[in-house]
Protein backbone atom coordinates (compact mmCIF):
# COMPACT_ATOMS: atom_id res chain seq x y z
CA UNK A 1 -164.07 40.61 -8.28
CA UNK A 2 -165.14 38.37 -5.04
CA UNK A 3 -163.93 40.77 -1.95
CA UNK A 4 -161.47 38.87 0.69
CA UNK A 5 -163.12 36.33 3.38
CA UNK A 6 -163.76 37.63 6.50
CA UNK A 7 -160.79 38.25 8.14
CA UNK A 8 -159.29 34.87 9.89
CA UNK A 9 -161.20 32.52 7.70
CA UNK A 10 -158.90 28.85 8.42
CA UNK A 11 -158.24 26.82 5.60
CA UNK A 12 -157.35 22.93 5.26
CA UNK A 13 -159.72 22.53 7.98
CA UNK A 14 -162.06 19.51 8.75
CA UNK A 15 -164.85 20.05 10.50
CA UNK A 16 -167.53 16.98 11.41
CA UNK A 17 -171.05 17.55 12.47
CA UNK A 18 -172.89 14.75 14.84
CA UNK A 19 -176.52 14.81 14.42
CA UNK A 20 -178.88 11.73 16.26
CA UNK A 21 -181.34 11.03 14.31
CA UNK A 22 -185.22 11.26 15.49
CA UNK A 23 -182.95 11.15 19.17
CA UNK A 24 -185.81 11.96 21.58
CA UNK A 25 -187.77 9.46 19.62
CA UNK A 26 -185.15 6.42 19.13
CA UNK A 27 -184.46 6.81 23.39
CA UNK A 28 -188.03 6.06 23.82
CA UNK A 29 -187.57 3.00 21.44
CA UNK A 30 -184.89 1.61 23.00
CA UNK A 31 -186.82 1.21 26.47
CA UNK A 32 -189.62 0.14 24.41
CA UNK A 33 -189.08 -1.86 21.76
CA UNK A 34 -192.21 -2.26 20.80
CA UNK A 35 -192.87 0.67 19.92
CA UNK A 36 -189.91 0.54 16.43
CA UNK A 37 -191.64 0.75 13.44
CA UNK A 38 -194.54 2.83 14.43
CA UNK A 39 -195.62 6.18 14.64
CA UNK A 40 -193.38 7.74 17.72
CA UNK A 41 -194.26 11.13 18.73
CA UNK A 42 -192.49 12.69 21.90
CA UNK A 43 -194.09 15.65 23.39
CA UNK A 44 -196.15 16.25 26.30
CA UNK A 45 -200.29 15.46 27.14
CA UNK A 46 -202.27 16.29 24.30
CA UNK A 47 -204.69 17.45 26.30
CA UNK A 48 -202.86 20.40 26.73
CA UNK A 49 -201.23 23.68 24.06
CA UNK A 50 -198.04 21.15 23.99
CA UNK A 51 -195.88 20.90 20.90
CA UNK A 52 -193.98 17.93 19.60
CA UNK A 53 -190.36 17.88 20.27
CA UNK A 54 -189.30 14.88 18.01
CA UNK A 55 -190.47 12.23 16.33
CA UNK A 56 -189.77 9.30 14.56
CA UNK A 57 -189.21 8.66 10.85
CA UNK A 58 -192.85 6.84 10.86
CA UNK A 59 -194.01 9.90 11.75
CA UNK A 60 -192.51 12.59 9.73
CA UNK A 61 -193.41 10.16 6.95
CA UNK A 62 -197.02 11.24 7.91
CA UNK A 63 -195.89 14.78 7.73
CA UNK A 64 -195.57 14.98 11.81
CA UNK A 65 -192.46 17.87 12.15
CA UNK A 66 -191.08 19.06 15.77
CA UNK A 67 -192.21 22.09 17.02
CA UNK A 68 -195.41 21.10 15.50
CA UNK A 69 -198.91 21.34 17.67
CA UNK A 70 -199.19 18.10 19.44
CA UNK A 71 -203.08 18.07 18.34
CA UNK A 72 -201.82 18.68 14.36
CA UNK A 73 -199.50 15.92 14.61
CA UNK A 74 -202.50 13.26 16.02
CA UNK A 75 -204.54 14.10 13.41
CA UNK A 76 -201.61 13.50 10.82
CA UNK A 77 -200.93 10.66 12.76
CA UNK A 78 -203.71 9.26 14.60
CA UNK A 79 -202.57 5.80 15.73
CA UNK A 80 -199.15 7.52 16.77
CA UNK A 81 -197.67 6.42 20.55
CA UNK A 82 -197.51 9.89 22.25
CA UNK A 83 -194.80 10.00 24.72
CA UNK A 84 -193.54 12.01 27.42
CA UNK A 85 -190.09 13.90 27.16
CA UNK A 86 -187.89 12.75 29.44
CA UNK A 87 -184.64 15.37 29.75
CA UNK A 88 -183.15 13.78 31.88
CA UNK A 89 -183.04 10.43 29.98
CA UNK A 90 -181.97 12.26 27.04
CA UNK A 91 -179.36 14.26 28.76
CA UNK A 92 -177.91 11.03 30.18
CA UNK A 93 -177.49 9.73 26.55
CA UNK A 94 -176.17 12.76 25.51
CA UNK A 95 -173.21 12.51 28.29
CA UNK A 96 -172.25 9.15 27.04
CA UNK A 97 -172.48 10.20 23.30
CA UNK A 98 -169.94 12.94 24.48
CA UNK A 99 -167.60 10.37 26.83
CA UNK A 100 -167.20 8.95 22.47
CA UNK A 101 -166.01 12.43 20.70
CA UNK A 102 -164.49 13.42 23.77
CA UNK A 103 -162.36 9.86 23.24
CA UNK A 104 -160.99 11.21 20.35
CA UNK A 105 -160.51 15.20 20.66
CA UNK A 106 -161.78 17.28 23.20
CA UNK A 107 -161.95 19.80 20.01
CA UNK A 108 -165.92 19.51 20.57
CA UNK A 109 -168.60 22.22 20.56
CA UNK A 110 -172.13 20.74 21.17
CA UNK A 111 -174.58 22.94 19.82
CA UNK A 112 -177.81 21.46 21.11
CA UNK A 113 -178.78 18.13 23.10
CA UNK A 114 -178.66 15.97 19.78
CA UNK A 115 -175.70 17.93 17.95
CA UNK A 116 -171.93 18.61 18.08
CA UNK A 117 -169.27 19.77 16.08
CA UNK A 118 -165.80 18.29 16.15
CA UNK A 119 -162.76 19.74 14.63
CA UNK A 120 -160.65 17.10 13.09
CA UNK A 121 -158.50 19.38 11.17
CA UNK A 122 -155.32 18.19 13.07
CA UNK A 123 -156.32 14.69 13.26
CA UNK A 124 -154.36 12.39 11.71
CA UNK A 125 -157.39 10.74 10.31
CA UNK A 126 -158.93 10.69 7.09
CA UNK A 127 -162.34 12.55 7.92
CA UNK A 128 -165.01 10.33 6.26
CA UNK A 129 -163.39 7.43 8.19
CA UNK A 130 -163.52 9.17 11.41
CA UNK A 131 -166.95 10.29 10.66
CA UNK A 132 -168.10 6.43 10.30
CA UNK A 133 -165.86 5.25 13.31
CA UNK A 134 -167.65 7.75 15.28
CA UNK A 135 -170.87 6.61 13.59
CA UNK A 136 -170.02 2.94 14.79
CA UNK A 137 -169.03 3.92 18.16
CA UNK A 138 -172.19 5.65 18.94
CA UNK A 139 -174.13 2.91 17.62
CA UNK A 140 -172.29 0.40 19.80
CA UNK A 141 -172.04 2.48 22.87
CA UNK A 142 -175.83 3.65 23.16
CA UNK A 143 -177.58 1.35 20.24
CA UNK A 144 -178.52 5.07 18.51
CA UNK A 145 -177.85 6.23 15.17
CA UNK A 146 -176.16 9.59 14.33
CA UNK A 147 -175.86 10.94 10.84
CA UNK A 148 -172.17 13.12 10.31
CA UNK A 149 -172.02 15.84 8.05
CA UNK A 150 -168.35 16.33 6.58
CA UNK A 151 -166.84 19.87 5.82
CA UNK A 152 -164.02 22.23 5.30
CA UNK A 153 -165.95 24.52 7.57
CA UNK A 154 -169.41 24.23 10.73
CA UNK A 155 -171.78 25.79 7.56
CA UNK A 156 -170.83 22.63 5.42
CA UNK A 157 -170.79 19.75 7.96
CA UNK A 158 -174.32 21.10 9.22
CA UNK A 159 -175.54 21.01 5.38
CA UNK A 160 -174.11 17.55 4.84
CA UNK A 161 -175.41 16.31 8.06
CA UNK A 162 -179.21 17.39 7.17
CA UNK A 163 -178.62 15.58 3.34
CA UNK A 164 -177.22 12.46 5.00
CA UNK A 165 -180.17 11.76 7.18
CA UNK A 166 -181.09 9.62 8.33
CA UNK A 167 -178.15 7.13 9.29
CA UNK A 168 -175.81 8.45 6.59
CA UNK A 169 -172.45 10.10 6.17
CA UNK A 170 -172.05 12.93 3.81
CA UNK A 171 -169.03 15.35 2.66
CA UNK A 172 -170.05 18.52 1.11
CA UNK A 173 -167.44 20.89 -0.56
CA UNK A 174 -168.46 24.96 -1.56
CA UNK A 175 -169.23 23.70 -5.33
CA UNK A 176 -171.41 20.81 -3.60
CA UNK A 177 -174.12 23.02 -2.53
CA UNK A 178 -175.00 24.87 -5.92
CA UNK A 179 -178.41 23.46 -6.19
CA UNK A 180 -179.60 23.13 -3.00
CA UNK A 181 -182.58 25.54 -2.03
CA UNK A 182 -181.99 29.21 -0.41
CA UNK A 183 -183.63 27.62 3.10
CA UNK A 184 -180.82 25.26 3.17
CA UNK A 185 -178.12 27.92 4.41
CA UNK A 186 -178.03 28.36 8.28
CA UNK A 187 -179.75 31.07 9.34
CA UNK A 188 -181.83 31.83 6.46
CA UNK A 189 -185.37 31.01 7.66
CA UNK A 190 -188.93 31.26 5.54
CA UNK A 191 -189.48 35.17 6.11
CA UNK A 192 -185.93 35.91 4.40
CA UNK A 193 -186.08 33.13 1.73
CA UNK A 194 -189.41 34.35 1.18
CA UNK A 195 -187.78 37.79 0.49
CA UNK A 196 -185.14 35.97 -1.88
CA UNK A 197 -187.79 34.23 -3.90
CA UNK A 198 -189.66 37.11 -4.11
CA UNK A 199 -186.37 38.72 -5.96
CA UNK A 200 -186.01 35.15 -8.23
CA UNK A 201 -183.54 33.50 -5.88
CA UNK A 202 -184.17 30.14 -5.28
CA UNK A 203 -180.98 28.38 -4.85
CA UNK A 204 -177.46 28.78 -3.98
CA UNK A 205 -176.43 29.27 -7.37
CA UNK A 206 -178.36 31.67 -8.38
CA UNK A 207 -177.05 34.00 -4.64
CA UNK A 208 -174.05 33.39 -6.31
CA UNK A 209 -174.48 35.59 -8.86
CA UNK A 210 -175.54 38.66 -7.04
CA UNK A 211 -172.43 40.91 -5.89
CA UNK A 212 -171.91 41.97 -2.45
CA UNK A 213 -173.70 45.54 -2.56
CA UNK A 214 -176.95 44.26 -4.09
CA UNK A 215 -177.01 41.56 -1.10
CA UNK A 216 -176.70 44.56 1.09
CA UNK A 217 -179.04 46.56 -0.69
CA UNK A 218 -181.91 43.68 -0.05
CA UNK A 219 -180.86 42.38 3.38
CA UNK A 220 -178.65 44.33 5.14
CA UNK A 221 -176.41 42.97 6.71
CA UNK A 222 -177.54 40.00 6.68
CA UNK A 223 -176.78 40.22 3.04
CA UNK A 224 -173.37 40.60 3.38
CA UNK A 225 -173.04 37.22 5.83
CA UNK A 226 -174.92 35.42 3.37
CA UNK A 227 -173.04 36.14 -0.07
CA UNK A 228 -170.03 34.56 2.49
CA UNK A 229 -172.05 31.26 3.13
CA UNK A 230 -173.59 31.07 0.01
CA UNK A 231 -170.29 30.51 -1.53
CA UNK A 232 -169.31 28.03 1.28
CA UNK A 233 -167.07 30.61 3.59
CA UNK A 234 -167.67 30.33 7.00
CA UNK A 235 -164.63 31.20 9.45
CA UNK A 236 -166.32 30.56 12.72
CA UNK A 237 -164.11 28.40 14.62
CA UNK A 238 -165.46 25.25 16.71
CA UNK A 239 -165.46 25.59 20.58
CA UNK A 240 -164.74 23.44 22.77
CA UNK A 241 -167.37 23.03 25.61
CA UNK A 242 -165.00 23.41 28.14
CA UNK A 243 -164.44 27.13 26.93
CA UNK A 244 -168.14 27.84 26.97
CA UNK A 245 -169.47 30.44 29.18
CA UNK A 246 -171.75 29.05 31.69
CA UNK A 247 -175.80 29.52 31.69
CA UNK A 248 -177.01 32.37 32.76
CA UNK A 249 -180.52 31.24 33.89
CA UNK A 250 -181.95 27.69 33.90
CA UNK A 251 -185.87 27.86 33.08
CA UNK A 252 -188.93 26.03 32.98
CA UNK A 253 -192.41 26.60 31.27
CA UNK A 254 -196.00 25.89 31.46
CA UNK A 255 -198.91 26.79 29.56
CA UNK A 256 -202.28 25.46 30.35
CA UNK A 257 -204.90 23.89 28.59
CA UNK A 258 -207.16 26.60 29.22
CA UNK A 259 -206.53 29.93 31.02
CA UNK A 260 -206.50 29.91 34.53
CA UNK A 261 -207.43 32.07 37.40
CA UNK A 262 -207.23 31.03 40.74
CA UNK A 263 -204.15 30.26 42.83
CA UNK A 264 -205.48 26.63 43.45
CA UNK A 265 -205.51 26.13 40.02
CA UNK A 266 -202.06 27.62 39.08
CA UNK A 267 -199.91 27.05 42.05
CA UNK A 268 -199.42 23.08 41.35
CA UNK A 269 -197.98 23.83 37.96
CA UNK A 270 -195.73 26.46 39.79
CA UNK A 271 -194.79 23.49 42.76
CA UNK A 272 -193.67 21.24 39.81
CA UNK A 273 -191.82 24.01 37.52
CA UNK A 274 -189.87 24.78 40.79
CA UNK A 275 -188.64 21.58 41.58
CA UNK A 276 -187.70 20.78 37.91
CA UNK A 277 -185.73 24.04 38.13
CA UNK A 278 -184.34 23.27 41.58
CA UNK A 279 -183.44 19.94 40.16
CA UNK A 280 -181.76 20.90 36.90
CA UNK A 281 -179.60 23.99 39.29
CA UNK A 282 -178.21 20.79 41.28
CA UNK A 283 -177.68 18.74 38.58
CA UNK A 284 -175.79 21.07 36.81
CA UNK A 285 -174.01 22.34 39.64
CA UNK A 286 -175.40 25.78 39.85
CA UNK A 287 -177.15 27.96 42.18
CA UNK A 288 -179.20 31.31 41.11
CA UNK A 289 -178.84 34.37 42.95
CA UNK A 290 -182.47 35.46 41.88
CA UNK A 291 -185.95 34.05 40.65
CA UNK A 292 -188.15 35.01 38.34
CA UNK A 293 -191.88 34.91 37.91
CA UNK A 294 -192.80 34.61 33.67
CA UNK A 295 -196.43 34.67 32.97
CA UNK A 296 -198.43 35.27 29.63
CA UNK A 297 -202.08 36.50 29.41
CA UNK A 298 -204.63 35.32 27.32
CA UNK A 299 -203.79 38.85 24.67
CA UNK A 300 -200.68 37.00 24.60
CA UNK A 301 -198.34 39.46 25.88
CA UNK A 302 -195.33 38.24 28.40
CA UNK A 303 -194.91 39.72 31.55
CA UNK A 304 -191.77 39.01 34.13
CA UNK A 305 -191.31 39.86 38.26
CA UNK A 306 -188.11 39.25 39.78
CA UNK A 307 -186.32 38.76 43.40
CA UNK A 308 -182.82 39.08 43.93
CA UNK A 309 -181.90 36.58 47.02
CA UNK A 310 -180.10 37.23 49.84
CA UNK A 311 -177.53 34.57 49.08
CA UNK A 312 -177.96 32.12 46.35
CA UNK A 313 -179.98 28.89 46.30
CA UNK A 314 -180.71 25.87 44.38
CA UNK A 315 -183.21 24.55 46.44
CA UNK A 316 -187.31 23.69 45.47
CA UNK A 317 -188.64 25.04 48.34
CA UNK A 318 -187.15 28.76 48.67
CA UNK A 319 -187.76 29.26 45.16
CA UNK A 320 -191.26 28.33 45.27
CA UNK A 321 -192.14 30.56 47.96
CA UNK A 322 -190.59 33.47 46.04
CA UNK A 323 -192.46 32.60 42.94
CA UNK A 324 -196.01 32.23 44.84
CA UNK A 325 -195.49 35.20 47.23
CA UNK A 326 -194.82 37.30 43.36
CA UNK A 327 -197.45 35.12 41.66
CA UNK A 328 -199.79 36.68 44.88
CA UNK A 329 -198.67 40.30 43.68
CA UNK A 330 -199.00 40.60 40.02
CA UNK A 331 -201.53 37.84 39.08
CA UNK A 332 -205.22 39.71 39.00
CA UNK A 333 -206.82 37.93 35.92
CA UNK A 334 -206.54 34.80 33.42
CA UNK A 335 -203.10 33.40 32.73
CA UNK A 336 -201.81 31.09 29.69
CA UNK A 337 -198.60 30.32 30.41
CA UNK A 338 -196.04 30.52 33.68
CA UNK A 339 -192.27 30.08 33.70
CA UNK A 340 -189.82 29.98 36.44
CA UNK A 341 -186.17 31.18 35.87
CA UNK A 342 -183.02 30.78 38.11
CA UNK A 343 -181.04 33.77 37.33
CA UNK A 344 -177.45 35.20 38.12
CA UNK A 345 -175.91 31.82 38.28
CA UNK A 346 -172.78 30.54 40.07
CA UNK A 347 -171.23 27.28 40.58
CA UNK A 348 -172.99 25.71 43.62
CA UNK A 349 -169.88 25.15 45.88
CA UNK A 350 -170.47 28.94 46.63
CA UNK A 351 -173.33 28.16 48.87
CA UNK A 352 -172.90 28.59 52.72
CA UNK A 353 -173.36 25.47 54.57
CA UNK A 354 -176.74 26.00 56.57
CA UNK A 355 -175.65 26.28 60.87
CA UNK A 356 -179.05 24.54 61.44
CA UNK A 357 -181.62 22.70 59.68
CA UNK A 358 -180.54 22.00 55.93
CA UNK A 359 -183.24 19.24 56.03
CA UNK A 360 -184.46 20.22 52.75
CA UNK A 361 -181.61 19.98 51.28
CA UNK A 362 -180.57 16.20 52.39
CA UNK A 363 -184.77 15.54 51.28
CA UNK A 364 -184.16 16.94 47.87
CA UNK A 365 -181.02 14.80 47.01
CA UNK A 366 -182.64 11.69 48.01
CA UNK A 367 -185.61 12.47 45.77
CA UNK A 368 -183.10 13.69 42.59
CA UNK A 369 -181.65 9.84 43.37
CA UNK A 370 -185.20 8.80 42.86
CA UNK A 371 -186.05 10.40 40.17
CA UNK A 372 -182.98 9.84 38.05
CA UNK A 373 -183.86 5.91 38.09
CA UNK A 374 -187.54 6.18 37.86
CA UNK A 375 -188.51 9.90 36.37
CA UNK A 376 -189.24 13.49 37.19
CA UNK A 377 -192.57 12.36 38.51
CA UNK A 378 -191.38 9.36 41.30
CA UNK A 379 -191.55 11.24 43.99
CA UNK A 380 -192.83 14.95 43.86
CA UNK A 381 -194.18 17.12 46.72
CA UNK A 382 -198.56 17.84 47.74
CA UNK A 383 -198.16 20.95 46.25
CA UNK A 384 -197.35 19.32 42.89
CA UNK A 385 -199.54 16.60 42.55
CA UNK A 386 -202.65 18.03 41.08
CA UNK A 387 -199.86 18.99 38.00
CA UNK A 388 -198.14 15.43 38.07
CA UNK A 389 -201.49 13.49 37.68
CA UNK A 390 -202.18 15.48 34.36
């Protein structure tokens, strides 16, 4: 005998999933036409350790896959078009891809840049027609294409989404998802389906068949969420954005091509990552009420320093000083990788008006009006342009 659902599972519900397809990838298109039909690859300089963070369907045909190392993917792909990310770009399209689901419920819980649940369940719409008038709307509004995933519950729509790339609409159903693999449930990744297999469990079905206590007996209990999803239970309601909790630290990372040493060589990266940082606080409407210095050494082990601020800040300047007076302190060898972090956020209309000076300030809102139009790297300070030019 099944036990019950976790307590507060809904039922009758409709739940859609918006995925963009290839959506770093298809921006970059758009301003380039060009560039549609080839080999698209959106990551950073291959010159340096930089990973690719999409791609288009040229590319994955090739066997390309984000996350992948940018120098794997150009030898997959050799006559691929490497691009530059662009967050801001993509963040802008993302804001008008919202201003469309928001148009019909404001029942929306984006999950990542390039994905959102919606919860249609009091809709009066049939859901696969809502999922291809969204679909069209997108399309018209931004010339992108989103796949939607259809489903009584987030686990299904995320499934159907994945099968009904790309440009598709699917509707999955518990009994729908019998023969896909083990990988194919969120949250089970290759170290735990490699655990299943190892026990003879390849697909859904055959989870199925294993009661609740031999789940926990193999996985914990992790075991016991998965014999849940593996029949297609999943109670987790969708949230709306505007009841999200906000950030609790905007960051930025580096890592070099080689390791570095020498404050001439690693303060320019450190200039840049602090006005990206400074730029996404004001953007966002934020300021941090400390800063923190991330570094990894060449054993690959991560290190952190931190400053608490006398009041909080959001601008370049004051947390680049803090970084390179802490950078100064703990920094005695080769380094791989730095990251800044703007901690112990709070909405930015907390900040004291400055009784003299504020110069910066008026500087750094003319160049986030810059770089909006034209890119992170239009107009960027000395400090930073040893970083920019690579």
């Amino acid at each position: 005998m099944m036990p019950d659902a976790p307590a507060g599972a809904p039922s009758g519900r409709a739940i859609l999933h918006i995925d963009m397809d290839a959506y770093f990838a298809s921006v970059e298109i758009l301003g380039r036409p060009e560039l549609a039909g080839r080999p698209v690859i959106v990551g950073g300089n291959p010159a340096f350790r930089s990973v690719v963070s999409s791609c288009s369907y040229e590319a994955k045909a090739l066997g390309v896959r984000s996350g992948m190392p940018l120098l794997q993917a150009l030898r997959l792909a050799p006559g691929a078009a490497v691009l530059e990310a662009d967050q801001h770009k993509y963040s802008s399209y993302t804001k008008r891809i919202l201003g469309v689901l928001l148009e019909i419920t404001h029942r929306i819980e984006p999950v990542s840049i390039d994905e959102a649940f919606l919860d249609a369940s009091c809709l009066p719409h049939d859901p696969v027609r809502l999922a291809m008038d969204i679909q069209r709307r997108i399309l018209e509004r931004t010339g992108l294409w989103a796949s939607v995933g259809v489903g009584p519950n987030k686990l299904l729509a995320k499934m159907a989404s994945k099968k009904a790339k790309p440009r598709g609409i699917r509707m999955l159903g518990p009994d729908d998802i019998l023969g896909f693999g083990v990988e194919s449930i969120w949250g089970v990744g290759p170290g735990t389906a490699s655990i299943l297999r190892g026990y003879g469990i390849g697909t859904v079905a055959d989870m199925r068949r294993l009661q609740l206590p031999v789940l926990r007996l193999m996985l914990g209990s992790a075991g016991e969420a998965l014999y849940f999803l593996s029949r297609g239970i999943d109670p987790r309601e969708v949230r709306p954005f505007c009841e999200e909790e906000a950030p609790k630290s905007i960051s930025h990372e580096h890592t070099f091509i080689r390791d570095v040493t020498l404050p001439s060589e690693y303060l320019p990266a450190l200039a840049l990552l602090a006005q990206k940082v400074g730029r996404r606080a004001r953007d966002e409407g934020f300021a941090g009420g400390s800063v923190s210095l991330k570094y990894r050494l060449p054993d690959l082990s991560h290190h952190s320093r931190t400053r608490t601020l006398g009041s909080p800040t959001d601008q370049d300047q004051i947390i680049f000083h803090l970084v390179e007076e802490m950078a100064a302190e703990v920094l005695r060898g080769p380094v791989r990788l730095l990251g800044i972090a703007l901690g112990d956020l709070q909405p930015a209309s907390c900040l004291q008006l400055e009784l003299f000076g504020g110069r910066e300030r008026g500087v750094n809102q003319a160049a986030d009006m810059v770089r909006r139009k034209y890119g992170e790297k239009a107009v960027t300070c000395c400090r930073a342009l040893s970083a920019v030019r690579h």
